[in-house]
Protein backbone atom coordinates (compact mmCIF):
# COMPACT_ATOMS: atom_id res chain seq x y z
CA UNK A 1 0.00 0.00 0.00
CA UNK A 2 2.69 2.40 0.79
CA UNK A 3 4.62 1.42 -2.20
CA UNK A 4 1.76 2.67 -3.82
CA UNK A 5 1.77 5.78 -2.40
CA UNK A 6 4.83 6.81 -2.83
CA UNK A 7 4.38 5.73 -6.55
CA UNK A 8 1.76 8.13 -6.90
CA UNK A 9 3.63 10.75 -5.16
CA UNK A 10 7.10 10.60 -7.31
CA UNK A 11 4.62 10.84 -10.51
CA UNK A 12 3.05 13.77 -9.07
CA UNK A 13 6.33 15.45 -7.50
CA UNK A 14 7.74 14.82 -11.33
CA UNK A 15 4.70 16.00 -12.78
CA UNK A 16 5.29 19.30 -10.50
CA UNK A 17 8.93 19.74 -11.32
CA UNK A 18 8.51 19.24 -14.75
CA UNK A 19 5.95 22.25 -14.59
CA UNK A 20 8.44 24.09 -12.62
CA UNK A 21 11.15 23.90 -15.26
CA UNK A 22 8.76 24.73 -17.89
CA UNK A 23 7.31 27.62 -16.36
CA UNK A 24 11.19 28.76 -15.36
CA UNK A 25 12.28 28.71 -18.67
CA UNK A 26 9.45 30.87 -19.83
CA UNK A 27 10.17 33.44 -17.86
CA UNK A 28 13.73 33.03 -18.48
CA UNK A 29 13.23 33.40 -22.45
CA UNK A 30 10.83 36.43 -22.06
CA UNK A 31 13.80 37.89 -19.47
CA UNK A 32 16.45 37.95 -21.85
CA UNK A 33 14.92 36.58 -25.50
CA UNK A 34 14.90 40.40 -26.76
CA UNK A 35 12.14 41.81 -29.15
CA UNK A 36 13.22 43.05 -32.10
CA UNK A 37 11.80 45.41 -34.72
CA UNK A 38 12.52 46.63 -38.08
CA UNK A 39 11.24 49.71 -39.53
CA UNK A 40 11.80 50.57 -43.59
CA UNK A 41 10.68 53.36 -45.43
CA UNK A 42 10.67 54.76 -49.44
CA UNK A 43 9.41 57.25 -50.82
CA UNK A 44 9.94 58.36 -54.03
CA UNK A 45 8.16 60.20 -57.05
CA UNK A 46 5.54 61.42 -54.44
CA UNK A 47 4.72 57.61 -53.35
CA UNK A 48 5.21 56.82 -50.09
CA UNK A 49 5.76 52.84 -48.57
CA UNK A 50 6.56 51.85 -44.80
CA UNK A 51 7.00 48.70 -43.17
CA UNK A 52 7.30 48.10 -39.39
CA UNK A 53 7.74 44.08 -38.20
CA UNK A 54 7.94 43.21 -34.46
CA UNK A 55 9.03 39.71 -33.75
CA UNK A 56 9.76 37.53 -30.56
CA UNK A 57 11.63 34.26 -29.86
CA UNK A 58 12.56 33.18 -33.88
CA UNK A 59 9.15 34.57 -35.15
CA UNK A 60 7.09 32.85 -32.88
CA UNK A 61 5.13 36.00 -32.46
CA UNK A 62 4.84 38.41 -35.58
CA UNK A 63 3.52 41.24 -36.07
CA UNK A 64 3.64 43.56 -39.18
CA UNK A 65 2.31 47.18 -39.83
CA UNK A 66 2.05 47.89 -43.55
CA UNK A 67 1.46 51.38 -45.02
CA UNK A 68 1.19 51.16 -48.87
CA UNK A 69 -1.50 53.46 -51.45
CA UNK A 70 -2.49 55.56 -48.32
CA UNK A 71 -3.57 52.33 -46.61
CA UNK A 72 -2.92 51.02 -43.65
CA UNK A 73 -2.53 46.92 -43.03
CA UNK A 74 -1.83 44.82 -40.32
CA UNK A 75 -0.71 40.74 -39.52
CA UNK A 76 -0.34 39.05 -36.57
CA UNK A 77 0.86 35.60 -36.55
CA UNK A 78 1.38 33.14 -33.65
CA UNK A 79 3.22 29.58 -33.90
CA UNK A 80 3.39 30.40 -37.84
CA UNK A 81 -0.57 30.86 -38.40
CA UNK A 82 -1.85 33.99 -38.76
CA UNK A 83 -4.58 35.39 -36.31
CA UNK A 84 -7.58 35.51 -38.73
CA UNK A 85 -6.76 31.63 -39.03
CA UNK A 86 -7.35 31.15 -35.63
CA UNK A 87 -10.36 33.61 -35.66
CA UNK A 88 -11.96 31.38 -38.55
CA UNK A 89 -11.49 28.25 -36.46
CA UNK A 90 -13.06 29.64 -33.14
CA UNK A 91 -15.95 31.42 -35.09
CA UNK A 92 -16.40 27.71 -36.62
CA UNK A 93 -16.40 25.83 -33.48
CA UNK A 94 -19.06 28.27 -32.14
CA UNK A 95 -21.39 27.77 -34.95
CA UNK A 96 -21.01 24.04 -34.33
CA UNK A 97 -21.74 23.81 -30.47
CA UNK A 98 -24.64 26.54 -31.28
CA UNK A 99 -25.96 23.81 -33.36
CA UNK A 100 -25.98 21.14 -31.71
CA UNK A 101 -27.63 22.99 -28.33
CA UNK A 102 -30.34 24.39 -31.10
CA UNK A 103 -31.04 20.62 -32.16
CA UNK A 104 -31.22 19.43 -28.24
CA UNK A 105 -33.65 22.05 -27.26
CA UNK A 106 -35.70 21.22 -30.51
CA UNK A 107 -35.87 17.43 -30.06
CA UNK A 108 -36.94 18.38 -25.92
CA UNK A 109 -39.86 20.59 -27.25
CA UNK A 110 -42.88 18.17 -27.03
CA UNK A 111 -47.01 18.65 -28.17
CA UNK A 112 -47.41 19.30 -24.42
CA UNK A 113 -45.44 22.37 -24.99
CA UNK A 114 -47.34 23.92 -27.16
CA UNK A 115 -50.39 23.60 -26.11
CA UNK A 116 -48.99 25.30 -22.95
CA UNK A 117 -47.65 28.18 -25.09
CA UNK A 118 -50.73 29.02 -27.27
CA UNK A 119 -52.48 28.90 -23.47
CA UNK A 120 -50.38 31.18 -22.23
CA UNK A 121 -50.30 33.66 -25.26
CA UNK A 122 -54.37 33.66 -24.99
CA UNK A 123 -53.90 34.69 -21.68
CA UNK A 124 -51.68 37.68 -22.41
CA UNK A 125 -54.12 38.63 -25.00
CA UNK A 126 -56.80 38.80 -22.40
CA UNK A 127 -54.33 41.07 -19.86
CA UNK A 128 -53.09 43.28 -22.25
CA UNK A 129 -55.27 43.73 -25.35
CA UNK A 130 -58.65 43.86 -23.38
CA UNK A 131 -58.42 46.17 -20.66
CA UNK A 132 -57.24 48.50 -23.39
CA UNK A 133 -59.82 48.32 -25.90
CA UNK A 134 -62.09 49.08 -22.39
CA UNK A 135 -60.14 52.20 -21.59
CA UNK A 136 -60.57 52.93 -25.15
CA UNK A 137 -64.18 52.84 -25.08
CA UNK A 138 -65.20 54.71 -21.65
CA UNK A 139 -62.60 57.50 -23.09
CA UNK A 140 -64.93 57.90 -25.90
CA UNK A 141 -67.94 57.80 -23.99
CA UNK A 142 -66.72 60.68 -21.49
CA UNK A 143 -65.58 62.58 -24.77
CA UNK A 144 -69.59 62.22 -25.75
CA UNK A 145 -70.83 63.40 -22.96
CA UNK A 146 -68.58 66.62 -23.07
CA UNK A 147 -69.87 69.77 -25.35
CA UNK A 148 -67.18 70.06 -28.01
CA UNK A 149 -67.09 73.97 -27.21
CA UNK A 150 -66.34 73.77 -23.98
CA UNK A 151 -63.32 71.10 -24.50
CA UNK A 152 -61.80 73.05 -26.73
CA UNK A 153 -62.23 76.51 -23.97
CA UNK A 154 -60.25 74.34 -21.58
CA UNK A 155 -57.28 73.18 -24.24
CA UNK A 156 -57.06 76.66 -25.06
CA UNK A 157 -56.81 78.02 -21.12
CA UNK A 158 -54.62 75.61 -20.41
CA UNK A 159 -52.50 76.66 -23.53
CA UNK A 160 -52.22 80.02 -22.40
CA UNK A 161 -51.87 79.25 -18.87
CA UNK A 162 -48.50 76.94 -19.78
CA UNK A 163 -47.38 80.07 -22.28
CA UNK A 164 -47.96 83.23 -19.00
CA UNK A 165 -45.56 80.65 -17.18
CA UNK A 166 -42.97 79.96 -19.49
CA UNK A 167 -42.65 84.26 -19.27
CA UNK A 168 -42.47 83.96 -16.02
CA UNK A 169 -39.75 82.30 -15.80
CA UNK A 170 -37.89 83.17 -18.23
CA UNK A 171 -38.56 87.13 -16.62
CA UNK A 172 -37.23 85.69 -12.90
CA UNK A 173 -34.45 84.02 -14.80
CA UNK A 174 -32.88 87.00 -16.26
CA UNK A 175 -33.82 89.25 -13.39
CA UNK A 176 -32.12 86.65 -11.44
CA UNK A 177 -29.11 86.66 -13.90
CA UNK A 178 -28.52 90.57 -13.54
CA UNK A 179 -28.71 90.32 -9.72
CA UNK A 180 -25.40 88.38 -9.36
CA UNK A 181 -23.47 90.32 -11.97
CA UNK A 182 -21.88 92.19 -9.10
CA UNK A 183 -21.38 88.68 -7.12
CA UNK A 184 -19.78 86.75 -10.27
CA UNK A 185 -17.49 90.01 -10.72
CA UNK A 186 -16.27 90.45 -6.99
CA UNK A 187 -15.91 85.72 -7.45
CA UNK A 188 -13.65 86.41 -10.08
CA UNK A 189 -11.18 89.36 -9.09
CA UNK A 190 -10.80 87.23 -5.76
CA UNK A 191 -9.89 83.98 -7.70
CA UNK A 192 -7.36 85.84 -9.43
CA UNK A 193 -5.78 87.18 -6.64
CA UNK A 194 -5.84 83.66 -4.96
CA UNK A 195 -4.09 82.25 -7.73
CA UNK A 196 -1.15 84.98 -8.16
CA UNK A 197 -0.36 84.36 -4.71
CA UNK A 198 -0.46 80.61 -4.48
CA UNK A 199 1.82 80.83 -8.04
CA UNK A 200 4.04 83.09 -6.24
CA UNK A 201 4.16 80.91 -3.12
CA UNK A 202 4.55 77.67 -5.03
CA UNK A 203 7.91 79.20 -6.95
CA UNK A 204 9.15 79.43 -3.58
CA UNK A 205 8.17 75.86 -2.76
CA UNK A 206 9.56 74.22 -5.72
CA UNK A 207 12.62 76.25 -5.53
CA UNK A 208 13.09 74.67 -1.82
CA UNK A 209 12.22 71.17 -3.21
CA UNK A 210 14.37 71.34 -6.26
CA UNK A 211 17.61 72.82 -4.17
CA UNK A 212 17.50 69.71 -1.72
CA UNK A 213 20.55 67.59 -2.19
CA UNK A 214 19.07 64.61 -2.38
CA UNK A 215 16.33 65.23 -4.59
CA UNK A 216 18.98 66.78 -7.02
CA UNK A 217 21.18 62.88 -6.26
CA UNK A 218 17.46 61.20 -7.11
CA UNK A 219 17.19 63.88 -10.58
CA UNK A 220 20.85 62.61 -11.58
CA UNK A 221 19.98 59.05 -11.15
CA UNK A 222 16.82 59.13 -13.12
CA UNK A 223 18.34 61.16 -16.16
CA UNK A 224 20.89 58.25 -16.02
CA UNK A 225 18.54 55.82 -16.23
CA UNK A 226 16.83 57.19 -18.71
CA UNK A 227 19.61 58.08 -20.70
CA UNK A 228 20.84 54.00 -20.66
CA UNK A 229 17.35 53.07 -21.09
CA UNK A 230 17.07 54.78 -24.72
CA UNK A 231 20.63 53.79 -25.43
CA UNK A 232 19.22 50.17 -25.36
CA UNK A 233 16.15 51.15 -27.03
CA UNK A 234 17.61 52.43 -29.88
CA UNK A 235 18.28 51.62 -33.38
CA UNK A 236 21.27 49.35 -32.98
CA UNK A 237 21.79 49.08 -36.78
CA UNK A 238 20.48 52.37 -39.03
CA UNK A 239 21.43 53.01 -42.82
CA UNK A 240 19.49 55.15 -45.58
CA UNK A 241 19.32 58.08 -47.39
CA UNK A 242 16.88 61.13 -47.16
CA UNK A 243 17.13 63.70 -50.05
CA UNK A 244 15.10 67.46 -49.09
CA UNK A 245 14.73 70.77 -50.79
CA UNK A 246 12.42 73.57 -50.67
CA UNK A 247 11.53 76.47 -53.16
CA UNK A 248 13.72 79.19 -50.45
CA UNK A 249 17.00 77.91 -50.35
CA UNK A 250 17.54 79.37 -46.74
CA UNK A 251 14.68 77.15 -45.23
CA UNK A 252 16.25 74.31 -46.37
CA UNK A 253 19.48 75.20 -44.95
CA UNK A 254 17.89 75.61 -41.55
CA UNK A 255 15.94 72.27 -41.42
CA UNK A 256 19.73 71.09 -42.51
CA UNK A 257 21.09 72.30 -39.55
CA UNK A 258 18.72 71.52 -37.44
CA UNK A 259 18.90 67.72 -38.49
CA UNK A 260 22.28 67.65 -38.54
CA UNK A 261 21.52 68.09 -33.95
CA UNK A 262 20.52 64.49 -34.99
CA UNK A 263 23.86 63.06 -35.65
CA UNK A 264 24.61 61.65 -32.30
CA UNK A 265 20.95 59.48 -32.83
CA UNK A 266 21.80 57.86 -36.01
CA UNK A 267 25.83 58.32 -36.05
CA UNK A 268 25.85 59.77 -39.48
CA UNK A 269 24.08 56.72 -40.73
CA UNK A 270 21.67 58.36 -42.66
CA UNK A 271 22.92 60.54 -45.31
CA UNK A 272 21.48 63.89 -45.49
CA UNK A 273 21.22 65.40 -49.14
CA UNK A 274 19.83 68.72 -49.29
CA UNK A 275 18.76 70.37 -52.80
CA UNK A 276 19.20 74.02 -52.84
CA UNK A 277 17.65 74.25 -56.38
CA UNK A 278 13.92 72.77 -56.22
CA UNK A 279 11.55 71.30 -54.20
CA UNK A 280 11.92 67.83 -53.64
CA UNK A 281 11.39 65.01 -50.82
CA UNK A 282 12.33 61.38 -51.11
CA UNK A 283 14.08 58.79 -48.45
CA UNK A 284 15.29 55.70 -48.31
CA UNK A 285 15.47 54.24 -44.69
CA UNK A 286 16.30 50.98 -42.83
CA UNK A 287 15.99 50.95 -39.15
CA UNK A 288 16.44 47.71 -36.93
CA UNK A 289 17.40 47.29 -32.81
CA UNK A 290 16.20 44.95 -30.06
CA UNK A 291 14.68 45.74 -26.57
CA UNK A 292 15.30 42.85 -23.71
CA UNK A 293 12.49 42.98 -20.81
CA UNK A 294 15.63 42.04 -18.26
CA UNK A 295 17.14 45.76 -19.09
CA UNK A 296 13.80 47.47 -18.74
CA UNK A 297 13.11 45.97 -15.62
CA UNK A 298 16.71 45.72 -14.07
CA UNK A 299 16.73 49.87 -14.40
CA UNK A 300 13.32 50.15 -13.42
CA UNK A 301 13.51 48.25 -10.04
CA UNK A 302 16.99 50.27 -9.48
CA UNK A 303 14.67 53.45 -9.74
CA UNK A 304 12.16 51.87 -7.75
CA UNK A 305 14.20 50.87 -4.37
CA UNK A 306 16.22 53.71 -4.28
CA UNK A 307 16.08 55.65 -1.09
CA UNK A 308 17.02 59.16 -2.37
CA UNK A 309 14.10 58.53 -5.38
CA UNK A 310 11.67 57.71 -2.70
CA UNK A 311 12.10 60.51 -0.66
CA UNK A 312 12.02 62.70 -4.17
CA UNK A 313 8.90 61.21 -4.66
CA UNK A 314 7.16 61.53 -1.13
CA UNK A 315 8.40 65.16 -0.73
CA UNK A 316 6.25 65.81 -4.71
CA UNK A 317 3.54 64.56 -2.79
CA UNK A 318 3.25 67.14 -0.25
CA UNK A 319 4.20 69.95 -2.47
CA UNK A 320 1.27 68.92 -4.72
């Protein structure tokens, strides 16, 4: 009997491990398998095609963004097969079970059934459509018994009753309106002045808060970990041209200057041709890089547990 038992509980205990390992190297491969991306782009003779692919652990999960003839496309695929696939197979087992329950309910549906159900919808009949058809007729026998004149004498008092009210109120309305001019005016000035002296008191505050050595240690560590976070972010492999021109030469030397700020980005991997004699736009760009969850985390939980960040932001909280 024992022998048993402990049979059972090895299979089990293997059964457990082996679950272990799996679910171990899952979150190992979603640690450190990195997700990379590829983004291309021409455009040429006033044409413009893009193409931006996201994949995960050999293509295992795909994903593509296509923008081609001022339309916009998308694919996902998982394992290989593409998500309408799976879509067409799910809508298709639904229609199936749906089926089958329709059939089951119709073979349970006996004579005894409806009979019941043609009972029942007499009965309704005889709650709804009868009492109305009463109400109907005493309506009409009041209406008899009432002069025509005088019916219409009371629409047309009531009429103008409902109209000296509507002037009413629209009169006290108005008058009511003019009386807190004066009010609104005097609510205003004073929310004005409240507001120029809590700006003026806050600029003290957050010059206070923004002096404090350790929020400025807590400032230096963030920008650093947001300057190695985009670092590993970007591109890691960038080539492509982009030729530019515009009908005033000097415009198109300032956008040249001010992409050439974007040099330390791309590392002169994208060459810049500018055309100082006509208008003109066309590029040619290849863009690829990788982001790994471990490095997103890692630098996020460094943020997260350190002291001088957590005083930083405690000490927000109370200013705000």
């Amino acid at each position: 009997m024992l022998h048993i038992l402990w049979g059972i509980l090895k299979i089990i205990l293997i059964l457990a491990g082996i679950l272990v390992g799996l679910a171990a190297v899952l979150l190992l491969l979603v640690l450190f398998c990195p997700v990379r991306y590829r983004l291309t782009g021409v455009c040429k003779e006033g044409k413009a095609v893009g193409k931006a692919v996201i994949s995960w652990l050999f293509h295992l999960i795909w994903v593509s963004v296509a923008y081609e003839e001022k339309k916009l496309s998308y694919q996902i695929r998982i394992l290989g097969i593409s998500l309408e696939t799976y879509q067409k197979i799910a809508s298709g087992f639904a229609k199936k079970t749906k089926r089958i329950r329709k059939k089951k309910t119709d073979d349970s549906l006996g004579e005894d059934d409806c009979v019941r159900s043609d009972e029942e919808h007499e009965q309704l009949e005889e709650r709804t459509v009868l009492p109305a058809v009463k109400q109907k007729e005493e309506q009409e026998k009041e209406e008899l018994c009432v002069p025509g004149f005088w019916k219409r004498f009371r629409l047309f008092l009531g009429q103008i009753g409902r109209l000296l009210w509507r002037i009413f109120a629209a009169a006290l309305r108005v008058v009511l309106w003019i009386w807190h001019i004066p009010v609104r005016i005097y609510q205003g000035i004073h929310k004005i002045v409240l507001t120029i002296s809590e700006f003026c008191g806050n600029i003290e505050k957050w010059k206070a808060f923004i002096e404090n050595e350790r929020v400025r240690t807590a400032l230096g560590l963030v920008f650093g970990k947001g300057k190695r976070l985009l670092k590993h972010v970007f591109p890691t492999k960038t080539q492509g041209w982009i030729l530019f021109g515009f009908e005033d030469p000097s415009i198109t030397g300032q956008i040249l200057a001010a992409a050439g700020m974007t040099c330390p980005i791309h590392q002169n991997r994208i060459e810049l041709r500018p055309n100082f004699e006509e208008k003109v736009f066309e590029a040619d760009i290849k863009i690829r890089g990788r982001v790994r969850l471990f490095v997103v985390l890692k630098e996020g939980l460094e943020l997260y547990f350190d002291k001088n960040v957590k005083y930083m932001m405690n000490a927000w909280k109370k200013e705000a």
